[in-house]
C-alpha atoms as a PDB file:
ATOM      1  CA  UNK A   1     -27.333  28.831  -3.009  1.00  0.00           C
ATOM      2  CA  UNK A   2     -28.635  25.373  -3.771  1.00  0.00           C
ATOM      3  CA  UNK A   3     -28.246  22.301  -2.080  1.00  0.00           C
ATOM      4  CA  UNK A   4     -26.750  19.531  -3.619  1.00  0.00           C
ATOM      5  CA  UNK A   5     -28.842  16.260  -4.242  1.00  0.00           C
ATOM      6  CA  UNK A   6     -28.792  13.312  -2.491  1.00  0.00           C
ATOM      7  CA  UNK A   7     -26.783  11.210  -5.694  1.00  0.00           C
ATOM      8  CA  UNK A   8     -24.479  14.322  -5.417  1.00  0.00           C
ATOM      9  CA  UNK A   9     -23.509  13.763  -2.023  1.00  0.00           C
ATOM     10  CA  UNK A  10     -23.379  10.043  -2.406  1.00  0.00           C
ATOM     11  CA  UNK A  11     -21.084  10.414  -5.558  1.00  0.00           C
ATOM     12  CA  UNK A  12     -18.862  13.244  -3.585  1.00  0.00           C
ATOM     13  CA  UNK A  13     -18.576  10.631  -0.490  1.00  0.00           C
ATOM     14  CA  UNK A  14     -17.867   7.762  -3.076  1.00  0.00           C
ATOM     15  CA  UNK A  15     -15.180  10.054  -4.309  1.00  0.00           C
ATOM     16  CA  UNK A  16     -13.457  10.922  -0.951  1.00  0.00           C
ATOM     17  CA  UNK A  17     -14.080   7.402   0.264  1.00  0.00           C
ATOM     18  CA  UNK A  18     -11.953   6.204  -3.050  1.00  0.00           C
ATOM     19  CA  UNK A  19      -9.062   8.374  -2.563  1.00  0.00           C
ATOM     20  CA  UNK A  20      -8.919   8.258   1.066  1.00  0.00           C
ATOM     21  CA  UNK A  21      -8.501   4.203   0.830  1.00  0.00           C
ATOM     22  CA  UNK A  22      -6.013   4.801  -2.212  1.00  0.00           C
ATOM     23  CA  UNK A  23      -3.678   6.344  -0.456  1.00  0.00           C
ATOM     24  CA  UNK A  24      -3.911   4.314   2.912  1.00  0.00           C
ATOM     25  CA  UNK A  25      -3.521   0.935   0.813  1.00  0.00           C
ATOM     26  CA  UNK A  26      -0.316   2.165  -1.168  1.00  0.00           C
ATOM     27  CA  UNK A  27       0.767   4.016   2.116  1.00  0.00           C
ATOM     28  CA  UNK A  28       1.087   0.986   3.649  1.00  0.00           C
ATOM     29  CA  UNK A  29       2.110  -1.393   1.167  1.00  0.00           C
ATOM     30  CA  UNK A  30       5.277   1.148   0.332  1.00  0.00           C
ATOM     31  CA  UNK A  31       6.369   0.868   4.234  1.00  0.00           C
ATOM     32  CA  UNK A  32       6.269  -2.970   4.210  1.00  0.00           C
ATOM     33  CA  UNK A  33       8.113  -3.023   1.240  1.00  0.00           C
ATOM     34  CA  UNK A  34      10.563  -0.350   1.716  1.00  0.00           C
ATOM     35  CA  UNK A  35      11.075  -1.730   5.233  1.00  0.00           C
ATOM     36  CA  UNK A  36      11.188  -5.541   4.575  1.00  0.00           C
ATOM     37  CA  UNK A  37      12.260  -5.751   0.893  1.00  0.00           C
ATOM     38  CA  UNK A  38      14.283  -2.534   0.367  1.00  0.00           C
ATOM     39  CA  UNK A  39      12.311  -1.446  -2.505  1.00  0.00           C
ATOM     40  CA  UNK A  40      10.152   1.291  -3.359  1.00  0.00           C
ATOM     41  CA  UNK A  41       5.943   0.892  -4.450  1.00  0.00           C
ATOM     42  CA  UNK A  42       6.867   1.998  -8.008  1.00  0.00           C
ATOM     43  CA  UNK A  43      10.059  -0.367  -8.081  1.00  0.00           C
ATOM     44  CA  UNK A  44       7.939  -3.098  -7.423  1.00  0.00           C
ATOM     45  CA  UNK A  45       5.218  -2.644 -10.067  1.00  0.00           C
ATOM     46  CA  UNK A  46       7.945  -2.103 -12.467  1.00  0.00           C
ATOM     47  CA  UNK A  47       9.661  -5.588 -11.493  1.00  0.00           C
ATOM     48  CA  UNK A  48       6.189  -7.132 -11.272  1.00  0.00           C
ATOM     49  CA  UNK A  49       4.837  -6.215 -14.159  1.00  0.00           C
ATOM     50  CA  UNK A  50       8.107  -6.985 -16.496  1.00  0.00           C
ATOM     51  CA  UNK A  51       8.495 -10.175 -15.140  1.00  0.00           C
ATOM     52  CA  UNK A  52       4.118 -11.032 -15.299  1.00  0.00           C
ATOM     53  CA  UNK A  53       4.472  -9.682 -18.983  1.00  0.00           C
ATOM     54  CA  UNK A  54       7.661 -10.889 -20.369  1.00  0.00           C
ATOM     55  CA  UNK A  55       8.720 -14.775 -21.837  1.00  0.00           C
ATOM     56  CA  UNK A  56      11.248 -16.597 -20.320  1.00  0.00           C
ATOM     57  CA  UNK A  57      14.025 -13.922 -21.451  1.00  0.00           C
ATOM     58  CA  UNK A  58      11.992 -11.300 -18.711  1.00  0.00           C
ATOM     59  CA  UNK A  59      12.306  -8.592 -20.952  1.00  0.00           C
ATOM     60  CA  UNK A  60       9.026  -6.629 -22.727  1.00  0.00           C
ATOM     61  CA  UNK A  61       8.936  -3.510 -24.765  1.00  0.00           C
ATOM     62  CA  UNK A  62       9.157   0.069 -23.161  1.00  0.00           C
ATOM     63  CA  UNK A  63       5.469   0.822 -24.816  1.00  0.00           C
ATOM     64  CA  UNK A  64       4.303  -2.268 -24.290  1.00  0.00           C
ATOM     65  CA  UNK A  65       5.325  -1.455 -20.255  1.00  0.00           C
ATOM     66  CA  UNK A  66       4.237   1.787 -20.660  1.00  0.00           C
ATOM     67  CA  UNK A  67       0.187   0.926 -21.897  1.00  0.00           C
ATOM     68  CA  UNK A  68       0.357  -1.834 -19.378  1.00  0.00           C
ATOM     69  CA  UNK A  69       1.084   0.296 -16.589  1.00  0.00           C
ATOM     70  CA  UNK A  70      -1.063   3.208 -17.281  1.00  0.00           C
ATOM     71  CA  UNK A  71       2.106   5.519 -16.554  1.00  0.00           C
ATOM     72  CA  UNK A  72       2.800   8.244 -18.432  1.00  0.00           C
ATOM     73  CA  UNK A  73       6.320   7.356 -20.913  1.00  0.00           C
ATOM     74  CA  UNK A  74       7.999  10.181 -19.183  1.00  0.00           C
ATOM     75  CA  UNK A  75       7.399   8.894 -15.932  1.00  0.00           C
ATOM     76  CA  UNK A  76       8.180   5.453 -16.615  1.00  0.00           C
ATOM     77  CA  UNK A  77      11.279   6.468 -18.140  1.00  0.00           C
ATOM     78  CA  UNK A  78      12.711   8.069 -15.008  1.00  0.00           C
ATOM     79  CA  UNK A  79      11.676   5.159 -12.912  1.00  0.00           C
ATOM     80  CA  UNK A  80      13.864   3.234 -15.627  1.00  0.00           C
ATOM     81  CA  UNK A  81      16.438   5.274 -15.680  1.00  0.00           C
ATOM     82  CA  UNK A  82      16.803   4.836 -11.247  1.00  0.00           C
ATOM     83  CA  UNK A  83      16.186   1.020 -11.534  1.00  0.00           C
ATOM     84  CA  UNK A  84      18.834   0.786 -14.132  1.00  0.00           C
ATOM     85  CA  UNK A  85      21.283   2.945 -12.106  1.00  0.00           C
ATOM     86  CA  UNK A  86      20.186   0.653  -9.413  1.00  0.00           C
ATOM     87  CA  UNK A  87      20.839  -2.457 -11.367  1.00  0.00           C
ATOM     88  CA  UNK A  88      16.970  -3.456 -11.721  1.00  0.00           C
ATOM     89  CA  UNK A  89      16.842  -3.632 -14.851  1.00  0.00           C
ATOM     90  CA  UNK A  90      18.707  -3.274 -18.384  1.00  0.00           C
ATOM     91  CA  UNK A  91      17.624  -1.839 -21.450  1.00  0.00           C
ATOM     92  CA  UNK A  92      18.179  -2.918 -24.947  1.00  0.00           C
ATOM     93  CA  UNK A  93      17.675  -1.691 -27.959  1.00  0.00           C
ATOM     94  CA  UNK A  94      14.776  -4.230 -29.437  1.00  0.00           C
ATOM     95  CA  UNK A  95      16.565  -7.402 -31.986  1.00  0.00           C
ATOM     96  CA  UNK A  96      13.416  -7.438 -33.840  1.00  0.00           C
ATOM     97  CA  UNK A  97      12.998  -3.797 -35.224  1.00  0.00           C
ATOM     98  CA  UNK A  98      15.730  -1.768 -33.361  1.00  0.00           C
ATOM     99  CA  UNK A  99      13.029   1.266 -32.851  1.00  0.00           C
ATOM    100  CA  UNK A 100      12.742   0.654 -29.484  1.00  0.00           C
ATOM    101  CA  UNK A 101      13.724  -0.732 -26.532  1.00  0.00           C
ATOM    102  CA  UNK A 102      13.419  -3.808 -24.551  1.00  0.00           C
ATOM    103  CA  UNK A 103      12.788  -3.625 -20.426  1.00  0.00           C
ATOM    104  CA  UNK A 104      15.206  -6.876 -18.878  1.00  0.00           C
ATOM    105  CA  UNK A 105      14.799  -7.989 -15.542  1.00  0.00           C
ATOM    106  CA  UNK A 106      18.684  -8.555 -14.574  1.00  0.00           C
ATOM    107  CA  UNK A 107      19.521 -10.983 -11.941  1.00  0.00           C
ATOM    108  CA  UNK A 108      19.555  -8.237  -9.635  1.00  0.00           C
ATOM    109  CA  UNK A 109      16.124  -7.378 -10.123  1.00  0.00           C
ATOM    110  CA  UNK A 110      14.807 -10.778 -10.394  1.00  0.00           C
ATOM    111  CA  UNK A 111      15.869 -11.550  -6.940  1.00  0.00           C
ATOM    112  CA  UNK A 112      15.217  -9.126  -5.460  1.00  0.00           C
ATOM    113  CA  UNK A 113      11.740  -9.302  -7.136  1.00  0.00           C
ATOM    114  CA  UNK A 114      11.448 -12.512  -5.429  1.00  0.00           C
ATOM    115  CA  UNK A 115      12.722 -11.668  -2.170  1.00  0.00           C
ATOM    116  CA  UNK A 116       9.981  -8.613  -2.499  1.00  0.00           C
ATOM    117  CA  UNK A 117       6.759 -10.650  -3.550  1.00  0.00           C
ATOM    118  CA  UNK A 118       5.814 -12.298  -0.295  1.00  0.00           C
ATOM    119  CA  UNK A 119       5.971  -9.270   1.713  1.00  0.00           C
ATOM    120  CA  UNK A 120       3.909  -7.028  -1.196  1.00  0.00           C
ATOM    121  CA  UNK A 121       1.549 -10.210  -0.993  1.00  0.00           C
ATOM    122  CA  UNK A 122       1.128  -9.987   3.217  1.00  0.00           C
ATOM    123  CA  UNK A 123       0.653  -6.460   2.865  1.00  0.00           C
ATOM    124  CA  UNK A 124      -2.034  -6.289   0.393  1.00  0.00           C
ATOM    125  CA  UNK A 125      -3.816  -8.857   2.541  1.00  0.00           C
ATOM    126  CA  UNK A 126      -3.031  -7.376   6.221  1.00  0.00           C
ATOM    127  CA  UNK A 127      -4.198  -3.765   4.435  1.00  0.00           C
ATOM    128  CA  UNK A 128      -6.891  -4.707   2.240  1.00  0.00           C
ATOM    129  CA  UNK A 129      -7.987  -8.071   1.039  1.00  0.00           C
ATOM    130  CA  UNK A 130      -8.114  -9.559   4.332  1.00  0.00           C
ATOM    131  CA  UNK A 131     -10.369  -7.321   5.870  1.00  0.00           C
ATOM    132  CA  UNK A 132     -13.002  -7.537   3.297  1.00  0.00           C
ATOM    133  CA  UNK A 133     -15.613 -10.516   2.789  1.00  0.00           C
ATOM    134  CA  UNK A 134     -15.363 -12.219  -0.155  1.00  0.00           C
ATOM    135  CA  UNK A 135     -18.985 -10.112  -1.420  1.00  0.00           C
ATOM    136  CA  UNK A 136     -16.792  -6.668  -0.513  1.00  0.00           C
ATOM    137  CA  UNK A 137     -14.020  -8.201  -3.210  1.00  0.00           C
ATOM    138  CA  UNK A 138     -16.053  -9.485  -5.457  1.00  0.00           C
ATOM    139  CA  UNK A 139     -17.740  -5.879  -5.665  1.00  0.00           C
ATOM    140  CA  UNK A 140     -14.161  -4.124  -5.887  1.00  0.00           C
ATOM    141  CA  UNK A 141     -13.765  -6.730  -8.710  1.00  0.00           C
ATOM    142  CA  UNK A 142     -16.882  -5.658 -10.945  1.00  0.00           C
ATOM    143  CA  UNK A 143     -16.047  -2.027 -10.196  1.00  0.00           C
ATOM    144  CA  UNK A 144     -12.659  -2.420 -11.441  1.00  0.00           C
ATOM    145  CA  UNK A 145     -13.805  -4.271 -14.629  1.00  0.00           C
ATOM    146  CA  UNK A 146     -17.057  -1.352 -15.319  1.00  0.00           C
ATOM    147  CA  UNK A 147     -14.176   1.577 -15.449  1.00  0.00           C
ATOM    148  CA  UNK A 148     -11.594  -0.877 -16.813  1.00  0.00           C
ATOM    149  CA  UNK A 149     -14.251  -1.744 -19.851  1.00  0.00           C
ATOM    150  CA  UNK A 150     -15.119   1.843 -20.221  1.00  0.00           C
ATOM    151  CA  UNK A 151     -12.271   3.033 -21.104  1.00  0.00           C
END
């Protein structure tokens, strides 16, 4: 049996260590919003992202969401499908080539967007960005951007 080298282990520990604060951060950030905004993690990077992405009208393109997002289109499509139930969001078929459809933030989900984005703002800070000096960010930063870029 051989015994693993010391990049191996520092990769493997890089690994865990990634995961491990993955799941803490969105742990906690889906308990302050659940709690204080009544919406759930995925809800709010749906509303987020439509309304960062969109012109005035808050509406964007179900692929265009989809690429954005990095979400697979079927899983998207369910989280849709509750937020619409919900009365999130709307879809449309698309006015300019009616071969797809359009993502629209209704009032509904525009408010409560709003209402939501100070307390997903406080918890990403009390949970992660505020316990880290600005060299710790600035690393997340460029690590984000090297696997970002290599894709």
């Amino acid at each position: 049996m051989s015994q693993r080298s010391r990049p191996e282990i520092a990769a493997q520990d890089a690994w865990r260590a990634y995961r491990r604060l993955q799941l803490l951060v969105d742990a906690e950030v889906a308990r302050d919003l659940e709690r204080e905004a009544g919406l759930s993690l995925p809800d709010f990077e749906v509303l987020s992202t439509v309304a960062a992405m969109s012109s005035g009208e808050h509406c964007i393109r179900v692929g265009q969401l989809t690429a954005r997002m990095g979400w697979a289109h079927s899983r998207l499509s369910r989280q849709l499908g509750r937020m619409e139930r919900r009365g999130l969001i709307a879809r449309e078929p698309c006015e300019l080539d009616g071969r797809g459809d359009d993502v629209l933030l209704t009032d509904s989900g525009r408010h409560a967007y709003e209402k939501a984005a100070p307390t997903h703002l406080a918890s990403v800070q009390r949970h992660l960005t505020g316990l880290l000096t600005r060299d710790q960010l600035n690393t997340l930063t460029s690590i984000e951007q090297t696997i970002t870029n290599h894709r």
